[in-house]
PDB file of N, CA and C in Angstrom:
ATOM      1  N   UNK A   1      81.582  78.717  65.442  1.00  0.00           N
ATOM      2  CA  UNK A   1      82.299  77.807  66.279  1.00  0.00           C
ATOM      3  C   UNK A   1      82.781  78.542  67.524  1.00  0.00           C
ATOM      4  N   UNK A   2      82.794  77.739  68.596  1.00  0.00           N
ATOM      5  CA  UNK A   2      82.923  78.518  70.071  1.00  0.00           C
ATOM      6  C   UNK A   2      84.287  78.067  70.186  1.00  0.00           C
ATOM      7  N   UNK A   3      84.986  79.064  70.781  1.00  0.00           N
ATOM      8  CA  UNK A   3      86.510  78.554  71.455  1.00  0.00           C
ATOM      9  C   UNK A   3      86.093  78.519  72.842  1.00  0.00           C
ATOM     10  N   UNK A   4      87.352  77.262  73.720  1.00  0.00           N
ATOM     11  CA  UNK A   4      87.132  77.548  74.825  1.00  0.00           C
ATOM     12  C   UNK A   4      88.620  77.992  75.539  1.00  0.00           C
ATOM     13  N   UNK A   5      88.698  79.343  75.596  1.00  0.00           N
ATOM     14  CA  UNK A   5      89.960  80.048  76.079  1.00  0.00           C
ATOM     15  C   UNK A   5      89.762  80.572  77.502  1.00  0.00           C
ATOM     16  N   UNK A   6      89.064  79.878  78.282  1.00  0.00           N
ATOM     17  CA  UNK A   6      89.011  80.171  79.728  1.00  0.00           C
ATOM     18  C   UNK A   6      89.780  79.429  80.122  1.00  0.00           C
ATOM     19  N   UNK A   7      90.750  80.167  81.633  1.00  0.00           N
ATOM     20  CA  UNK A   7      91.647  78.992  82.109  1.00  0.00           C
ATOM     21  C   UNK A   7      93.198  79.085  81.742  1.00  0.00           C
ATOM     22  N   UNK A   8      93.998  78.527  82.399  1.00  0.00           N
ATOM     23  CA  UNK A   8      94.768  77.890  82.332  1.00  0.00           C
ATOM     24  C   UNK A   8      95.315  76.939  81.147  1.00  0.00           C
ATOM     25  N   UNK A   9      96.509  76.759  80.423  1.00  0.00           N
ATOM     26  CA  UNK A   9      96.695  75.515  79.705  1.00  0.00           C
ATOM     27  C   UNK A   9      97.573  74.647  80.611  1.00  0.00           C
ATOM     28  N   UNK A  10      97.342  73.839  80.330  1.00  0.00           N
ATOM     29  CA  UNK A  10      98.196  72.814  80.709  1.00  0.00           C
ATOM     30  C   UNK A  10      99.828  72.833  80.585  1.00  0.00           C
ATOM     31  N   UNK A  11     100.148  73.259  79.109  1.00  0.00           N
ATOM     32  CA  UNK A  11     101.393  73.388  78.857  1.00  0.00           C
ATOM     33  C   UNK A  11     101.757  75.081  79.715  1.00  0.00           C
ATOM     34  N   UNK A  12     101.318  75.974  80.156  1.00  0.00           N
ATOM     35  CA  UNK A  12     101.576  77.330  81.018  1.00  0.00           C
ATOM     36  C   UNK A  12     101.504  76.056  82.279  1.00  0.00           C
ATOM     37  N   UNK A  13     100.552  75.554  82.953  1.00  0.00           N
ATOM     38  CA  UNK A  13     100.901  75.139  84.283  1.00  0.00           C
ATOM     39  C   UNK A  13     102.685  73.732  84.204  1.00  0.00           C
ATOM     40  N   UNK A  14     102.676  73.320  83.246  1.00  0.00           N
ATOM     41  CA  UNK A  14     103.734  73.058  83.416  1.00  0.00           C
ATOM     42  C   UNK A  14     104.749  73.343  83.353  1.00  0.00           C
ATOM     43  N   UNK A  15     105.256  74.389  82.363  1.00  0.00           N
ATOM     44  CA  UNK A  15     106.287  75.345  82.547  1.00  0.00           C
ATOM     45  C   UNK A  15     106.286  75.960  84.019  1.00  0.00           C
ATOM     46  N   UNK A  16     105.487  76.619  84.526  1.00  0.00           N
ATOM     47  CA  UNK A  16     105.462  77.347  85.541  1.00  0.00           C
ATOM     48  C   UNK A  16     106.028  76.289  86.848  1.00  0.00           C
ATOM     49  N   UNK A  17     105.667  74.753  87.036  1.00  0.00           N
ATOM     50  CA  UNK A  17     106.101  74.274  88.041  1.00  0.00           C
ATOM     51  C   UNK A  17     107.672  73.758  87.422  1.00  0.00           C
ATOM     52  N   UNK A  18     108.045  73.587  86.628  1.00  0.00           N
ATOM     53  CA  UNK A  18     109.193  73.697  86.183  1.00  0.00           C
ATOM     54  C   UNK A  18     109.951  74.696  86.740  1.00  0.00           C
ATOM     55  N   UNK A  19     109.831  76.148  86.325  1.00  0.00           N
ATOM     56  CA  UNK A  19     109.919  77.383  86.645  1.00  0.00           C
ATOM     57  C   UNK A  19     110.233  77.503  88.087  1.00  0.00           C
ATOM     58  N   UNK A  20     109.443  76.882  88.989  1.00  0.00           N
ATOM     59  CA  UNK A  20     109.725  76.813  90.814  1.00  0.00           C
ATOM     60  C   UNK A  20     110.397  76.197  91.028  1.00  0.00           C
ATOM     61  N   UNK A  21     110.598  75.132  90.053  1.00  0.00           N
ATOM     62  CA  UNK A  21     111.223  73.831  90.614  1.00  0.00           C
ATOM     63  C   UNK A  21     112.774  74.403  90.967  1.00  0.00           C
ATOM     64  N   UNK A  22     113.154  75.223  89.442  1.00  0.00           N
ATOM     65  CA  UNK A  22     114.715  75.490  89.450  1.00  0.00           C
ATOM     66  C   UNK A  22     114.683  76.382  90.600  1.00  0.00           C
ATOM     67  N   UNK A  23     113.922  76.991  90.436  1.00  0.00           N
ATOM     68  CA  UNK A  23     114.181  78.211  91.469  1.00  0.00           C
ATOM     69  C   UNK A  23     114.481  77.883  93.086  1.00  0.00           C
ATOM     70  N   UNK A  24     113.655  76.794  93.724  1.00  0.00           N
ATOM     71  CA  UNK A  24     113.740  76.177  94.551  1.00  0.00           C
ATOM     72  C   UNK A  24     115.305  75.444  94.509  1.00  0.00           C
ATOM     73  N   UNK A  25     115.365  74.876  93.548  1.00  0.00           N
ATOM     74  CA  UNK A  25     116.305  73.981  93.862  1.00  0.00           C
ATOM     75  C   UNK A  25     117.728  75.280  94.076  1.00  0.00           C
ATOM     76  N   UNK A  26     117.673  76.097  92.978  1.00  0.00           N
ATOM     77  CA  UNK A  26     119.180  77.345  93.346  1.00  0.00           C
ATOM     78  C   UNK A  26     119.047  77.495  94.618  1.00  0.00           C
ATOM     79  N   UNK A  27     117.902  78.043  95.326  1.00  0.00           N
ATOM     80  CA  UNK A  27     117.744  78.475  96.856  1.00  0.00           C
ATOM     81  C   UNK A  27     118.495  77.662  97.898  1.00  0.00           C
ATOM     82  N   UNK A  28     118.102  76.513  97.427  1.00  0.00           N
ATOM     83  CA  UNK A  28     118.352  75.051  98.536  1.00  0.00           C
ATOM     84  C   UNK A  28     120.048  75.012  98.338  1.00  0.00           C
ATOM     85  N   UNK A  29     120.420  75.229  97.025  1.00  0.00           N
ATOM     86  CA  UNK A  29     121.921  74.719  96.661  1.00  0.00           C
ATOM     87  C   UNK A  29     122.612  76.167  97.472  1.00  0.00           C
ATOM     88  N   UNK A  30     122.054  77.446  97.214  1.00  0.00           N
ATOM     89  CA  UNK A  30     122.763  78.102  97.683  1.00  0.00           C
ATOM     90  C   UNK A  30     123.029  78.388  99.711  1.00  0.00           C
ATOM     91  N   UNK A  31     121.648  78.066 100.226  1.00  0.00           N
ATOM     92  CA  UNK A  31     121.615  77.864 101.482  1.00  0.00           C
ATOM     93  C   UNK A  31     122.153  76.886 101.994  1.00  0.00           C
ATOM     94  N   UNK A  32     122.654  75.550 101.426  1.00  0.00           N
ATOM     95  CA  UNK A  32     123.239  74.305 101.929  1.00  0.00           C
ATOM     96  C   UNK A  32     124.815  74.729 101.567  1.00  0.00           C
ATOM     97  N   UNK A  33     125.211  75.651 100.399  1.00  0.00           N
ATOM     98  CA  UNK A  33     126.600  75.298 100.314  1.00  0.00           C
ATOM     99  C   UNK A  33     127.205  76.515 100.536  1.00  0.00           C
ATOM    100  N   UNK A  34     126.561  77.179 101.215  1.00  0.00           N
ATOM    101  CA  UNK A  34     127.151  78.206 101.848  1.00  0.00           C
ATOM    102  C   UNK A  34     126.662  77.915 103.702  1.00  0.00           C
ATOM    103  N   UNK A  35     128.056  77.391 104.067  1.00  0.00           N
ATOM    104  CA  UNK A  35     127.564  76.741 105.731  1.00  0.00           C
ATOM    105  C   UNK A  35     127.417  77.953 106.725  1.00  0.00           C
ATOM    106  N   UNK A  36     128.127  79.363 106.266  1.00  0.00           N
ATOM    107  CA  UNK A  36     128.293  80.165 107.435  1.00  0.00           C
ATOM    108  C   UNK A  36     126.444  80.929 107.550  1.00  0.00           C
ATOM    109  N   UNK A  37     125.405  80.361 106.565  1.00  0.00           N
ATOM    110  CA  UNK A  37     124.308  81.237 106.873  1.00  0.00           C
ATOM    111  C   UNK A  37     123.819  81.285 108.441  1.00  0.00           C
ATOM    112  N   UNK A  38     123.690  80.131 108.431  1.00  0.00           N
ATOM    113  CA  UNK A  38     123.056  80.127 109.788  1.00  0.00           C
ATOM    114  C   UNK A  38     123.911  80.550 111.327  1.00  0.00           C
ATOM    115  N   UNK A  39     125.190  80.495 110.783  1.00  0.00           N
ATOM    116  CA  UNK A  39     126.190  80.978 111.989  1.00  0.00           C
ATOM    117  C   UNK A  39     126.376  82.574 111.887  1.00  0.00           C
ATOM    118  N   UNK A  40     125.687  83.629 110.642  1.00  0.00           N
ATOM    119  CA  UNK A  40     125.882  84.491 110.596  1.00  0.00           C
ATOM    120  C   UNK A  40     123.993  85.109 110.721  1.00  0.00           C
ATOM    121  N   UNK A  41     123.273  84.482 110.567  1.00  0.00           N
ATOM    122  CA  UNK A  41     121.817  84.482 111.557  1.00  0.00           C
ATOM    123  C   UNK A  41     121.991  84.781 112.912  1.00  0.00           C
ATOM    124  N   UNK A  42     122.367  83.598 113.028  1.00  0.00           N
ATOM    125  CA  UNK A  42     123.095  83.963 114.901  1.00  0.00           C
ATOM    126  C   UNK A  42     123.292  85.036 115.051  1.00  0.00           C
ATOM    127  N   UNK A  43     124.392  85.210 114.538  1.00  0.00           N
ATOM    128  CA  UNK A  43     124.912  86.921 114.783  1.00  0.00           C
ATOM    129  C   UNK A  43     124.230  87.725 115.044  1.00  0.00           C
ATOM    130  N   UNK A  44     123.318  87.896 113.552  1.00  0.00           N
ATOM    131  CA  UNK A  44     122.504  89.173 113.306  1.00  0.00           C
ATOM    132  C   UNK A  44     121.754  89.360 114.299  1.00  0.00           C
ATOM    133  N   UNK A  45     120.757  88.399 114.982  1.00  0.00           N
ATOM    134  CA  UNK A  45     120.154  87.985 115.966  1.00  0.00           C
ATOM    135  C   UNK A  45     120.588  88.183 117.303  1.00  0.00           C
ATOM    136  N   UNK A  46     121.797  88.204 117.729  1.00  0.00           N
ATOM    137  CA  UNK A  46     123.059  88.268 118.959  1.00  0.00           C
ATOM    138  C   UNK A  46     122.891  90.009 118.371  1.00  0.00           C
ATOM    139  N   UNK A  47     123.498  90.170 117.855  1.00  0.00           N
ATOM    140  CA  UNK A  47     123.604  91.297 117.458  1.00  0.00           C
ATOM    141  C   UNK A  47     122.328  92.579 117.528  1.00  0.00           C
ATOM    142  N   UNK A  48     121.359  91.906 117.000  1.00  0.00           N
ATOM    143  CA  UNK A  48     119.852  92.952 117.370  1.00  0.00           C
ATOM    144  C   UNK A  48     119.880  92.974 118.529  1.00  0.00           C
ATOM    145  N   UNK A  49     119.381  92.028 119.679  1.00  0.00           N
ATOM    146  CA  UNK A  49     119.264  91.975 120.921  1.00  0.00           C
ATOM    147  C   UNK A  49     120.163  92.888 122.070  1.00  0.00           C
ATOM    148  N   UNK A  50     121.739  92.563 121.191  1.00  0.00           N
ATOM    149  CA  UNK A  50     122.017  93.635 122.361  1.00  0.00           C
ATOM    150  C   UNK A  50     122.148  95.251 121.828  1.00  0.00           C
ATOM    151  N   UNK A  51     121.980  95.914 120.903  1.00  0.00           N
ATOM    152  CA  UNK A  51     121.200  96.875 120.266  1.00  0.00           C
ATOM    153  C   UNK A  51     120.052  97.242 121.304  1.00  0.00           C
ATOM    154  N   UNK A  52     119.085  96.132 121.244  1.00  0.00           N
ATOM    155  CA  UNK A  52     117.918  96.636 121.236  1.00  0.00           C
ATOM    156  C   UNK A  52     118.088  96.826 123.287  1.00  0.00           C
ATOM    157  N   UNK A  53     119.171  96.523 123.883  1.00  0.00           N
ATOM    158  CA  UNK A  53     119.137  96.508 125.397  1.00  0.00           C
ATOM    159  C   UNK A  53     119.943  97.248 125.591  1.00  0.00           C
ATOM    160  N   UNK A  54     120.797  98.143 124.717  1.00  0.00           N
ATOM    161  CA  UNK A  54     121.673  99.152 124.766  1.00  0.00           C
ATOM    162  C   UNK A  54     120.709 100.260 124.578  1.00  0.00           C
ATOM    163  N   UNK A  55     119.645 100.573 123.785  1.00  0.00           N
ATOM    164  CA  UNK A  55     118.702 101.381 123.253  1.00  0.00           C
ATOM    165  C   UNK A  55     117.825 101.580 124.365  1.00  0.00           C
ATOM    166  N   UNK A  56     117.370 100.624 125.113  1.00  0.00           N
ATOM    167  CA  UNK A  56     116.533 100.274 126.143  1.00  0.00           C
ATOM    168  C   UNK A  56     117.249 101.146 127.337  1.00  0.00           C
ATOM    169  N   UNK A  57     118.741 100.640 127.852  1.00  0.00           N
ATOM    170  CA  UNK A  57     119.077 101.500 128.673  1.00  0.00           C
ATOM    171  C   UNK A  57     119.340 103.130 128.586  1.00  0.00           C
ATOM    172  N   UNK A  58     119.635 103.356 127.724  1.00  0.00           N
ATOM    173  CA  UNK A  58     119.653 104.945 127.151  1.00  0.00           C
ATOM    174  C   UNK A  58     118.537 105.429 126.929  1.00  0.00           C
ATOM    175  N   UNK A  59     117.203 104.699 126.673  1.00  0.00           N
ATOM    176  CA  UNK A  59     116.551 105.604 126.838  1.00  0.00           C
ATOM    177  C   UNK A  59     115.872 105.347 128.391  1.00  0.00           C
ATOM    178  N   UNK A  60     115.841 104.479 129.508  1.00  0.00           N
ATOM    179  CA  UNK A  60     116.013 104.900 131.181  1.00  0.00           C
ATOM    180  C   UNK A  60     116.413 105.809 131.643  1.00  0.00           C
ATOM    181  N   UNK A  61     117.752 105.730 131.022  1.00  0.00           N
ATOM    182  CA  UNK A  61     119.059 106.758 131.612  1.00  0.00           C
ATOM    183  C   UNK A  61     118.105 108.390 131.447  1.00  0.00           C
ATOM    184  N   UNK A  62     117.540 108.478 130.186  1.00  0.00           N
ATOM    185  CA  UNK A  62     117.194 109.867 129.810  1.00  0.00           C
ATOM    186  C   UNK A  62     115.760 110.231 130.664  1.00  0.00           C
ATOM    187  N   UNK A  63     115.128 109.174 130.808  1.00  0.00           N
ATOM    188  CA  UNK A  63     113.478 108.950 131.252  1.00  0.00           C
ATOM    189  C   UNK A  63     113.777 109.128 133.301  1.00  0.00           C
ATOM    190  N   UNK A  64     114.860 108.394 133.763  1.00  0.00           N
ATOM    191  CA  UNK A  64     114.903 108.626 135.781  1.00  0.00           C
ATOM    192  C   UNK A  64     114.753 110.224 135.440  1.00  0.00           C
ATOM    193  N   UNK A  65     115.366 111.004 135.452  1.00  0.00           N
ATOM    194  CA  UNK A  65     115.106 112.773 135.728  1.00  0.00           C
ATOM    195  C   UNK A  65     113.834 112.847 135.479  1.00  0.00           C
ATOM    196  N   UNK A  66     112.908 112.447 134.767  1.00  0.00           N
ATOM    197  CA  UNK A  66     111.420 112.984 134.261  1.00  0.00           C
ATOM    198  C   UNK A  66     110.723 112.734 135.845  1.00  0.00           C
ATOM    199  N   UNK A  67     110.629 111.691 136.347  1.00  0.00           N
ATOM    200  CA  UNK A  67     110.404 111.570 137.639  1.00  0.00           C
ATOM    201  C   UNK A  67     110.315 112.893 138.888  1.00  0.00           C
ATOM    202  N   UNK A  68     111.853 112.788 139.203  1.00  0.00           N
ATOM    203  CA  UNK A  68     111.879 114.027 139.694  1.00  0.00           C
ATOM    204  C   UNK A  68     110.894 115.703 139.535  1.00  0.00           C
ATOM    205  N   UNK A  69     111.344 116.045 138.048  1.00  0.00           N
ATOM    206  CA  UNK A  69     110.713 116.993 137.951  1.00  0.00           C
ATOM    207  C   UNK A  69     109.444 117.064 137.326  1.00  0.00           C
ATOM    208  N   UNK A  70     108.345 115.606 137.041  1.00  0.00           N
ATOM    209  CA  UNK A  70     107.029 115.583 137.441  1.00  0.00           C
ATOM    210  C   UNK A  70     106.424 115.650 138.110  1.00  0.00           C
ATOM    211  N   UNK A  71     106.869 115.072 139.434  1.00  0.00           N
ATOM    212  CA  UNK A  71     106.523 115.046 140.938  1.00  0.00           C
ATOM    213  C   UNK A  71     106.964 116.445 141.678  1.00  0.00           C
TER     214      UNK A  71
END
């Protein structure tokens, strides 16, 4: 007698979308009921940018002299 054990069962694919479902749903509950995420995105975001234009000028500041004494 042949088994056929290729595949997937049915009862594994339904657990498993079960399985996302909660998971999804914690994600959603925790991103909706916590309001400051997206006002603290901002930030981080506000925050890289001027980093990254503070970084930018310091390294100008160090790079004008190279000028001079290439030429």
């Amino acid at each position: 007698m042949k088994s056929n054990e290729n595949g997937i069962t049915l009862v594994s694919l339904v657990v498993t979308v079960v399985v996302l479902a909660i998971l999804a749903g914690v994600l959603i509950n925790i991103s909706i009921d916590d309001g400051n995420t997206i006002e603290t995105m901002n930030e981080m975001r506000n925050s890289y940018y001027t980093q990254e234009k503070q970084t930018q000028n310091k390294i100008n500041e160090m790079t004008n002299g190279w000028e001079e004494v290439l030429n």
